[in-house]
PDB file of N, CA and C in Angstrom:
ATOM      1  N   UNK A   1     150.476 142.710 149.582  1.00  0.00           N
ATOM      2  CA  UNK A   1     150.953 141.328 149.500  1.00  0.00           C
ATOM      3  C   UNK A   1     152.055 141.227 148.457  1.00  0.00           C
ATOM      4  N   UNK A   2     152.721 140.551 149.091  1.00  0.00           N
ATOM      5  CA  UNK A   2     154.193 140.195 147.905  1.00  0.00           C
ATOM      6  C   UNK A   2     153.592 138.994 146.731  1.00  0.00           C
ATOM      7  N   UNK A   3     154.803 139.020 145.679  1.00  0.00           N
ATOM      8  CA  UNK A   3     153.770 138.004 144.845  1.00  0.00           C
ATOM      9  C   UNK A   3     154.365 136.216 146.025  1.00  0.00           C
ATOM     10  N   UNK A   4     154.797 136.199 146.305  1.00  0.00           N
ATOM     11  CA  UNK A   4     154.932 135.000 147.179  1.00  0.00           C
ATOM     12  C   UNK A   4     153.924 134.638 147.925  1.00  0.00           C
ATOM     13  N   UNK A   5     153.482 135.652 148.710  1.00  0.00           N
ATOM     14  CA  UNK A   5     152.637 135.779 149.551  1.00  0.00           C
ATOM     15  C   UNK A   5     151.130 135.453 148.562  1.00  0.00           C
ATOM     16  N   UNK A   6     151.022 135.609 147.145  1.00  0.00           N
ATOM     17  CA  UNK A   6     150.092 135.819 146.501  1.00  0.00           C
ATOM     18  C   UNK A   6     149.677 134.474 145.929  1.00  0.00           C
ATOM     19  N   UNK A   7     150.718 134.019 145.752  1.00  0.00           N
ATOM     20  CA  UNK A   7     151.062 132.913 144.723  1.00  0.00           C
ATOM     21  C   UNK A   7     150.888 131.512 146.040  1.00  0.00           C
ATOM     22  N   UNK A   8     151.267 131.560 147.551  1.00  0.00           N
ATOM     23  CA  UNK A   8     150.787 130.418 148.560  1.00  0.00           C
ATOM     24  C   UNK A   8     148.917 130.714 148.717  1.00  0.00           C
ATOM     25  N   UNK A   9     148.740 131.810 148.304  1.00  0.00           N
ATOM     26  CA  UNK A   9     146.961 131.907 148.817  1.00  0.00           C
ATOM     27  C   UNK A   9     146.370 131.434 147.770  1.00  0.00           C
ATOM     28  N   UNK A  10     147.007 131.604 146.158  1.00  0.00           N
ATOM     29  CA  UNK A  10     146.665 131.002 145.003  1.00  0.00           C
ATOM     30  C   UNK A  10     146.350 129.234 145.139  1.00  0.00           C
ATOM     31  N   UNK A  11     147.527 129.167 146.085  1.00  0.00           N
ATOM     32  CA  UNK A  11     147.994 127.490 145.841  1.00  0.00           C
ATOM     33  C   UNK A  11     146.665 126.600 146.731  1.00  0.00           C
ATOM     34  N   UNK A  12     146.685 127.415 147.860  1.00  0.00           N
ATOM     35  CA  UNK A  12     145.729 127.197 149.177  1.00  0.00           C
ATOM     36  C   UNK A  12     144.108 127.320 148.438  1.00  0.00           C
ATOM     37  N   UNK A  13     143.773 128.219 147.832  1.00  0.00           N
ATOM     38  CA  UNK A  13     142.309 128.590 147.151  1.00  0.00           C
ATOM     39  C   UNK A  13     141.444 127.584 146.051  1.00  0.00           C
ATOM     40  N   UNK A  14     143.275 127.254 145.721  1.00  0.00           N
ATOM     41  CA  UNK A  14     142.902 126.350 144.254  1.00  0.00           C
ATOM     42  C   UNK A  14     142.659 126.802 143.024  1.00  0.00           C
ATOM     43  N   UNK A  15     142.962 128.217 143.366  1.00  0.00           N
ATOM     44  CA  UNK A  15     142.715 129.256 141.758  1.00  0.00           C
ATOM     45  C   UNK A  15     144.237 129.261 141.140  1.00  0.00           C
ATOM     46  N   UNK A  16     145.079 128.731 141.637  1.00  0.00           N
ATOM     47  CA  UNK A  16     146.318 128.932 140.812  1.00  0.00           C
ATOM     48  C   UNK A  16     146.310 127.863 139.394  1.00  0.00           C
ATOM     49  N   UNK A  17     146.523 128.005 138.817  1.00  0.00           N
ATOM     50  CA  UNK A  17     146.784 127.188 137.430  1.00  0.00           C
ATOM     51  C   UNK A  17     147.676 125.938 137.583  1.00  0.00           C
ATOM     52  N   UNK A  18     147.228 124.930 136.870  1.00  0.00           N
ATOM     53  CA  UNK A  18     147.873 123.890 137.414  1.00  0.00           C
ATOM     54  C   UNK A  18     147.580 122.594 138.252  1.00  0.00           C
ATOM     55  N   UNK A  19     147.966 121.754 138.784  1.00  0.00           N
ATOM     56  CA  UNK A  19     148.078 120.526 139.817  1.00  0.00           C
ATOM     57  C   UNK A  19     147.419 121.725 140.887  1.00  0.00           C
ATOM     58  N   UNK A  20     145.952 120.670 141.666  1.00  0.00           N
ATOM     59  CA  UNK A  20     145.299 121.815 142.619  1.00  0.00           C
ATOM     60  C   UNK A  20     145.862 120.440 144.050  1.00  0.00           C
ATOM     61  N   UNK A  21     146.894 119.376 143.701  1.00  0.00           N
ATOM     62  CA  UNK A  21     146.950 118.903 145.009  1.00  0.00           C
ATOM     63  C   UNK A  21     147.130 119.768 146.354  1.00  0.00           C
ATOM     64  N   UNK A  22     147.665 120.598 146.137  1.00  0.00           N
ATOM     65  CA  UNK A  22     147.961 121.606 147.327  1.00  0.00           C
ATOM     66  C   UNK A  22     146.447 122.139 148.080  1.00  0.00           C
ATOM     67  N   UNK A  23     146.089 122.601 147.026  1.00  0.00           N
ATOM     68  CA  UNK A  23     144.558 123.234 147.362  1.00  0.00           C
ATOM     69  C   UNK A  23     143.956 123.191 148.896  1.00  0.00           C
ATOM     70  N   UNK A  24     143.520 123.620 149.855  1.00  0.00           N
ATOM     71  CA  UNK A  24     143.257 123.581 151.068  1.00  0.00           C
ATOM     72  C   UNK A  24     141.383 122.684 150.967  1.00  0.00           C
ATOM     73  N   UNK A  25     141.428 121.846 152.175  1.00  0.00           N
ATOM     74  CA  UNK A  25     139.966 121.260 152.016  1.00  0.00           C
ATOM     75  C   UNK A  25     139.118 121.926 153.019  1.00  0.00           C
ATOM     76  N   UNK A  26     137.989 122.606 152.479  1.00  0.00           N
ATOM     77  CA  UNK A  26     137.058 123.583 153.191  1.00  0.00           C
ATOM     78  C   UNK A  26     135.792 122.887 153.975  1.00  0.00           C
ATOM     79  N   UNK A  27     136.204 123.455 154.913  1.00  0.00           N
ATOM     80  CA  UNK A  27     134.791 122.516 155.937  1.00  0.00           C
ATOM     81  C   UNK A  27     133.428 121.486 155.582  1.00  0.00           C
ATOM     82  N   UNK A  28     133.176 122.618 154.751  1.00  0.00           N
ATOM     83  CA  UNK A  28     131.785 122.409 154.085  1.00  0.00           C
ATOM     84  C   UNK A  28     132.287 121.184 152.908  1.00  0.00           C
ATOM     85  N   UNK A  29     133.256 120.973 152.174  1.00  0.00           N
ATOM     86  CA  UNK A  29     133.524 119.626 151.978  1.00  0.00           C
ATOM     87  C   UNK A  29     133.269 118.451 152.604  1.00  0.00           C
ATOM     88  N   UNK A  30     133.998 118.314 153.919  1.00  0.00           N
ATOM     89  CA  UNK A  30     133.553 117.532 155.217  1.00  0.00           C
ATOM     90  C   UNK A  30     132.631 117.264 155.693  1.00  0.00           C
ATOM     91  N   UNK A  31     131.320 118.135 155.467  1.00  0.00           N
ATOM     92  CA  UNK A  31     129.806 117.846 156.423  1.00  0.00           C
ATOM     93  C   UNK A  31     129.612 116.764 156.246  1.00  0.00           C
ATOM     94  N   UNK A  32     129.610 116.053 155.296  1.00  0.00           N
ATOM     95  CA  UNK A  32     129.200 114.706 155.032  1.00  0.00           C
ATOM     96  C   UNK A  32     129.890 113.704 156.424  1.00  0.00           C
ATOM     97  N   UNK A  33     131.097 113.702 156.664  1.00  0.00           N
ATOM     98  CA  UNK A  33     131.640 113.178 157.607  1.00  0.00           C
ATOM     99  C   UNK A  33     131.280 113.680 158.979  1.00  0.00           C
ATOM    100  N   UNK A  34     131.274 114.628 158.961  1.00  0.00           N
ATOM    101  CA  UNK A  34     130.240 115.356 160.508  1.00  0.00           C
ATOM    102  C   UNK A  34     129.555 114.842 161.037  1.00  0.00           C
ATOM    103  N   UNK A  35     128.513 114.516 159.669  1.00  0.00           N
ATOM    104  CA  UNK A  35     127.242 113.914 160.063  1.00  0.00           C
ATOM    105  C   UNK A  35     127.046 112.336 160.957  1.00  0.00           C
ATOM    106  N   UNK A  36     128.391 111.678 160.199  1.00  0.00           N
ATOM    107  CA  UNK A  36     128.402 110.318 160.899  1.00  0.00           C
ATOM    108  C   UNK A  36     128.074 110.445 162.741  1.00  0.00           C
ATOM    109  N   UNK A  37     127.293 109.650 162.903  1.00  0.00           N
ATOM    110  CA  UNK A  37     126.702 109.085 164.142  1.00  0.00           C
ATOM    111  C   UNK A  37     127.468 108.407 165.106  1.00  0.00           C
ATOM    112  N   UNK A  38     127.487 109.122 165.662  1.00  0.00           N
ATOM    113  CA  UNK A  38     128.341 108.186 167.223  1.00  0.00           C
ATOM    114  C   UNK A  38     128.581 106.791 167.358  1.00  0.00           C
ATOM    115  N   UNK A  39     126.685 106.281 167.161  1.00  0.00           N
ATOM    116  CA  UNK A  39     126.531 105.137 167.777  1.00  0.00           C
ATOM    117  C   UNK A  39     126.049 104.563 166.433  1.00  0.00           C
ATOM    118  N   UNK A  40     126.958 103.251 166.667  1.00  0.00           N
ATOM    119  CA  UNK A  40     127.141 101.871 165.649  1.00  0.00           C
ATOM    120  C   UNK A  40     125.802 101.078 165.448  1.00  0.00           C
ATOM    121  N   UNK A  41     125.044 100.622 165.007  1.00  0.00           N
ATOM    122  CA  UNK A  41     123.796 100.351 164.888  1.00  0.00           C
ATOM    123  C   UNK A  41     124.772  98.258 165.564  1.00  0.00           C
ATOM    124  N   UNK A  42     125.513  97.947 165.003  1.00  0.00           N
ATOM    125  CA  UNK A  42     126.459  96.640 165.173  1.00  0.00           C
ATOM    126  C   UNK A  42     127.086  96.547 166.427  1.00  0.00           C
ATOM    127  N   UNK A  43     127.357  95.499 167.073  1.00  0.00           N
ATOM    128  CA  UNK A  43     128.036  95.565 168.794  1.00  0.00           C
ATOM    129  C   UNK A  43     129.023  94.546 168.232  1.00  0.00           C
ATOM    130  N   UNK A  44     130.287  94.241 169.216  1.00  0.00           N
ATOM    131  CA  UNK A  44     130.800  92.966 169.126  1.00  0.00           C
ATOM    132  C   UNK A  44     129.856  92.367 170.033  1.00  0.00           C
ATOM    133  N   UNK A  45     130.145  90.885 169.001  1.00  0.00           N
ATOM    134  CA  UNK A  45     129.934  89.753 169.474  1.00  0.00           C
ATOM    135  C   UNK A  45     130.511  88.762 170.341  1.00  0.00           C
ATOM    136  N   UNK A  46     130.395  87.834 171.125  1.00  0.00           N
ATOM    137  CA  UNK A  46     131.397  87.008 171.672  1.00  0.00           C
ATOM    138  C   UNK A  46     130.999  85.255 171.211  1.00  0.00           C
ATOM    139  N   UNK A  47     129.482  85.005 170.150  1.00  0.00           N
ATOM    140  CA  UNK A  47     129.676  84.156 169.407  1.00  0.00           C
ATOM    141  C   UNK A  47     129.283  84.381 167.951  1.00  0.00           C
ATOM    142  N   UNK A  48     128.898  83.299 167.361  1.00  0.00           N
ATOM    143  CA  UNK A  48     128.596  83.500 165.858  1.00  0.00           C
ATOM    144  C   UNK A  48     127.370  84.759 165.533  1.00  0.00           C
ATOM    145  N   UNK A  49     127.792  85.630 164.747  1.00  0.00           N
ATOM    146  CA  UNK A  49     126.638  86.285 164.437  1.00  0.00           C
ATOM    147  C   UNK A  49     125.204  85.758 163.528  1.00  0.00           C
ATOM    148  N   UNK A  50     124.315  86.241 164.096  1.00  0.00           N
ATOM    149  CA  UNK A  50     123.149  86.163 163.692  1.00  0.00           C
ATOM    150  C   UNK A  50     122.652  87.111 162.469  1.00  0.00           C
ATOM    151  N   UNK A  51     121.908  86.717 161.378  1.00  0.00           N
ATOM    152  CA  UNK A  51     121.200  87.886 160.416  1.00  0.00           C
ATOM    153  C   UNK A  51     121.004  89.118 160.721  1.00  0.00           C
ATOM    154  N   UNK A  52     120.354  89.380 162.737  1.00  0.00           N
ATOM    155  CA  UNK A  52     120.335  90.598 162.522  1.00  0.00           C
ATOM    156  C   UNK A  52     121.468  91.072 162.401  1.00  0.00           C
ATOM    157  N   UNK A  53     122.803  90.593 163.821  1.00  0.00           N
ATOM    158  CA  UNK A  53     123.895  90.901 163.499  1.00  0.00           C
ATOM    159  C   UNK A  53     124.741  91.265 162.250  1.00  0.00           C
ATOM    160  N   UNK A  54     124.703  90.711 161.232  1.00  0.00           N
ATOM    161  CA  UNK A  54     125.007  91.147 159.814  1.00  0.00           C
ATOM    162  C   UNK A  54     124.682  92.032 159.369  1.00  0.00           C
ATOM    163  N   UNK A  55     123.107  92.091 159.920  1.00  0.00           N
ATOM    164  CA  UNK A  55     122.999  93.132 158.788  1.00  0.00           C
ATOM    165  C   UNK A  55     123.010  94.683 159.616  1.00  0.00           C
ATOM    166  N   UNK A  56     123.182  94.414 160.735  1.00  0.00           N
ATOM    167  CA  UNK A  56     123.373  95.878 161.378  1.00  0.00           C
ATOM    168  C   UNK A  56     124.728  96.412 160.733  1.00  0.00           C
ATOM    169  N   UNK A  57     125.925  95.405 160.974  1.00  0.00           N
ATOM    170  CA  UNK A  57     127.381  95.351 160.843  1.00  0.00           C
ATOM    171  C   UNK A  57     127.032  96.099 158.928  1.00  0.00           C
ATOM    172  N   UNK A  58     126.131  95.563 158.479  1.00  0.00           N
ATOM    173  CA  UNK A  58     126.275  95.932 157.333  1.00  0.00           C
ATOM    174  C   UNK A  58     125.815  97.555 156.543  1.00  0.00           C
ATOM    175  N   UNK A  59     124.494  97.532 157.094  1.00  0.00           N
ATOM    176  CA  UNK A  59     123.854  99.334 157.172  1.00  0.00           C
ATOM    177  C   UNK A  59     125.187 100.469 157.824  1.00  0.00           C
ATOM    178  N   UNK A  60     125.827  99.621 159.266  1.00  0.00           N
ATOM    179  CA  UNK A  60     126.630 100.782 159.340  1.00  0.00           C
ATOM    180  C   UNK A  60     128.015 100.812 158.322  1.00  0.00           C
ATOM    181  N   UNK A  61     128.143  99.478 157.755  1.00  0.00           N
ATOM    182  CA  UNK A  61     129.200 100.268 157.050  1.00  0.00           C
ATOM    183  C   UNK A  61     128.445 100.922 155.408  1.00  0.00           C
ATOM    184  N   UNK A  62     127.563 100.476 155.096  1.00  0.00           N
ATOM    185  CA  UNK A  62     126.939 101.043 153.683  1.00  0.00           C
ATOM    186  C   UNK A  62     126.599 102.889 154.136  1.00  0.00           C
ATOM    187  N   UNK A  63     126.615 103.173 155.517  1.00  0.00           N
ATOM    188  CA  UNK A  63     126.158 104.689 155.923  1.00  0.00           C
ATOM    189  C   UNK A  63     127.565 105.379 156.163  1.00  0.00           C
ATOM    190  N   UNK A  64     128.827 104.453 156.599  1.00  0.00           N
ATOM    191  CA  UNK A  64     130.137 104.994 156.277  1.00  0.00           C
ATOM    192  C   UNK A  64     130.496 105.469 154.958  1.00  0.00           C
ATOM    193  N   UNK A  65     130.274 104.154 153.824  1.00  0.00           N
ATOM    194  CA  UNK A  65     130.590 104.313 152.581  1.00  0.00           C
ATOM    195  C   UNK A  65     129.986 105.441 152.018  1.00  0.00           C
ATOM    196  N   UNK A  66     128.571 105.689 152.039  1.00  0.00           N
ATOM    197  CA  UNK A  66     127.823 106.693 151.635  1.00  0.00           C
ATOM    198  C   UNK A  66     128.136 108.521 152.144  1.00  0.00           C
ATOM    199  N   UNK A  67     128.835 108.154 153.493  1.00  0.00           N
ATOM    200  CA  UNK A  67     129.688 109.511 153.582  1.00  0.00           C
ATOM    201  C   UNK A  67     131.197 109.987 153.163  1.00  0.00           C
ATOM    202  N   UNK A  68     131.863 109.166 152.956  1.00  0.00           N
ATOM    203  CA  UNK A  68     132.570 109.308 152.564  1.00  0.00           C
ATOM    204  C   UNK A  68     132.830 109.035 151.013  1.00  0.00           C
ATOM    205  N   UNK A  69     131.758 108.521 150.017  1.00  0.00           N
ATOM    206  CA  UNK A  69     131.536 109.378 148.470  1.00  0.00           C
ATOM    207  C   UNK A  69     130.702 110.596 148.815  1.00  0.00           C
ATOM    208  N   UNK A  70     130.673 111.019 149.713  1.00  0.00           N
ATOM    209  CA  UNK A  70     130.145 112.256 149.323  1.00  0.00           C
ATOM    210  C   UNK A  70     130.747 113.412 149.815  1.00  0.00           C
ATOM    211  N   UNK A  71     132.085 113.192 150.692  1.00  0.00           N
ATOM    212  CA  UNK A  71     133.083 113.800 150.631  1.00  0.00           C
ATOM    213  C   UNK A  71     134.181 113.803 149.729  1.00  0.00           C
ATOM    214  N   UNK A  72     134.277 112.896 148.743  1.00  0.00           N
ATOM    215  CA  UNK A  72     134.760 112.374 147.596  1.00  0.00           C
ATOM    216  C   UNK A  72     134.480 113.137 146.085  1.00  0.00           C
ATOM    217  N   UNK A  73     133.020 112.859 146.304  1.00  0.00           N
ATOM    218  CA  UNK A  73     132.300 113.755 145.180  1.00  0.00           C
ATOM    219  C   UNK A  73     132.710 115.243 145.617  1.00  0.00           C
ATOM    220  N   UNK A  74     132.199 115.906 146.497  1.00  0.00           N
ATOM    221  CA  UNK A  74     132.783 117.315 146.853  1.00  0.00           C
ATOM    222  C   UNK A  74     133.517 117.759 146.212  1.00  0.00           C
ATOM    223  N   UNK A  75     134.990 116.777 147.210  1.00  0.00           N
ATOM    224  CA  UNK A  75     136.743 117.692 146.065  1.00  0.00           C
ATOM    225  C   UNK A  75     136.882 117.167 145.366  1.00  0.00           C
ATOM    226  N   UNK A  76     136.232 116.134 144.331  1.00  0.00           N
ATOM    227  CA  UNK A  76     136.186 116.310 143.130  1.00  0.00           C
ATOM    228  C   UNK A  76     135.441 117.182 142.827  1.00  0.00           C
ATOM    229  N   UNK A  77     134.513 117.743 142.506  1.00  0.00           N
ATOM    230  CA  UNK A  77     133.666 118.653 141.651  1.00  0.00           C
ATOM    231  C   UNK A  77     134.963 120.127 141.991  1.00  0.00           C
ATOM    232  N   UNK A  78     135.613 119.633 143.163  1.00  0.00           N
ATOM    233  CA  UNK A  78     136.555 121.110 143.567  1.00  0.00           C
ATOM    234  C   UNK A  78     138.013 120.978 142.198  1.00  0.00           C
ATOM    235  N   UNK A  79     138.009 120.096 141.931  1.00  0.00           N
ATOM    236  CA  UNK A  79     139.303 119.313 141.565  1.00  0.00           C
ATOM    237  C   UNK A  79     138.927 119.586 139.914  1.00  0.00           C
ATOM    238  N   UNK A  80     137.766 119.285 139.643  1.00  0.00           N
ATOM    239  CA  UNK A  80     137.401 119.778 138.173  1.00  0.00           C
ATOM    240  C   UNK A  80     136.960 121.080 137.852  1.00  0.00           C
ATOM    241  N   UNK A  81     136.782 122.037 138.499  1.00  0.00           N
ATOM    242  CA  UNK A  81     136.517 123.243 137.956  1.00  0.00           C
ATOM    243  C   UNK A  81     137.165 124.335 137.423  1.00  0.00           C
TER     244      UNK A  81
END
């Protein structure tokens, strides 16, 4: 390997010294997002929603939020080491 060649796998790995924005994001970062579920626990409506309605609309987005800090947390802990 040339050092060029050495120094883009550095950049990609995140072992190079420095700003790791470049850094490549590894699958296993992502599982968290994988995991999300097809199906919406919430439907549209075509009048006023009801409590349950809310609160379905609401679990699925608190189970969005909850995957995506935890793809968050990930490349950070990648981002601080």
């Amino acid at each position: 390997m040339n050092n060029e060649q050495i120094e883009k796998l550095e950049v990609l790995d995140g072992s190079r010294r420095g700003n790791r924005d470049k850094a490549a994001v590894r699958i296993d970062d992502m599982r968290e997002l994988l995991q999300i579920g097809t199906k919406l626990r919430s439907a549209q409506l075509t009048g006023a929603p009801t409590m349950a309605d809310f609160n379905a609309l609401q679990k699925d987005i608190e189970d969005i939020s909850k995957r995506l800090n935890g793809v968050a947390t990930a490349i950070q802990k990648r981002l601080i080491r």
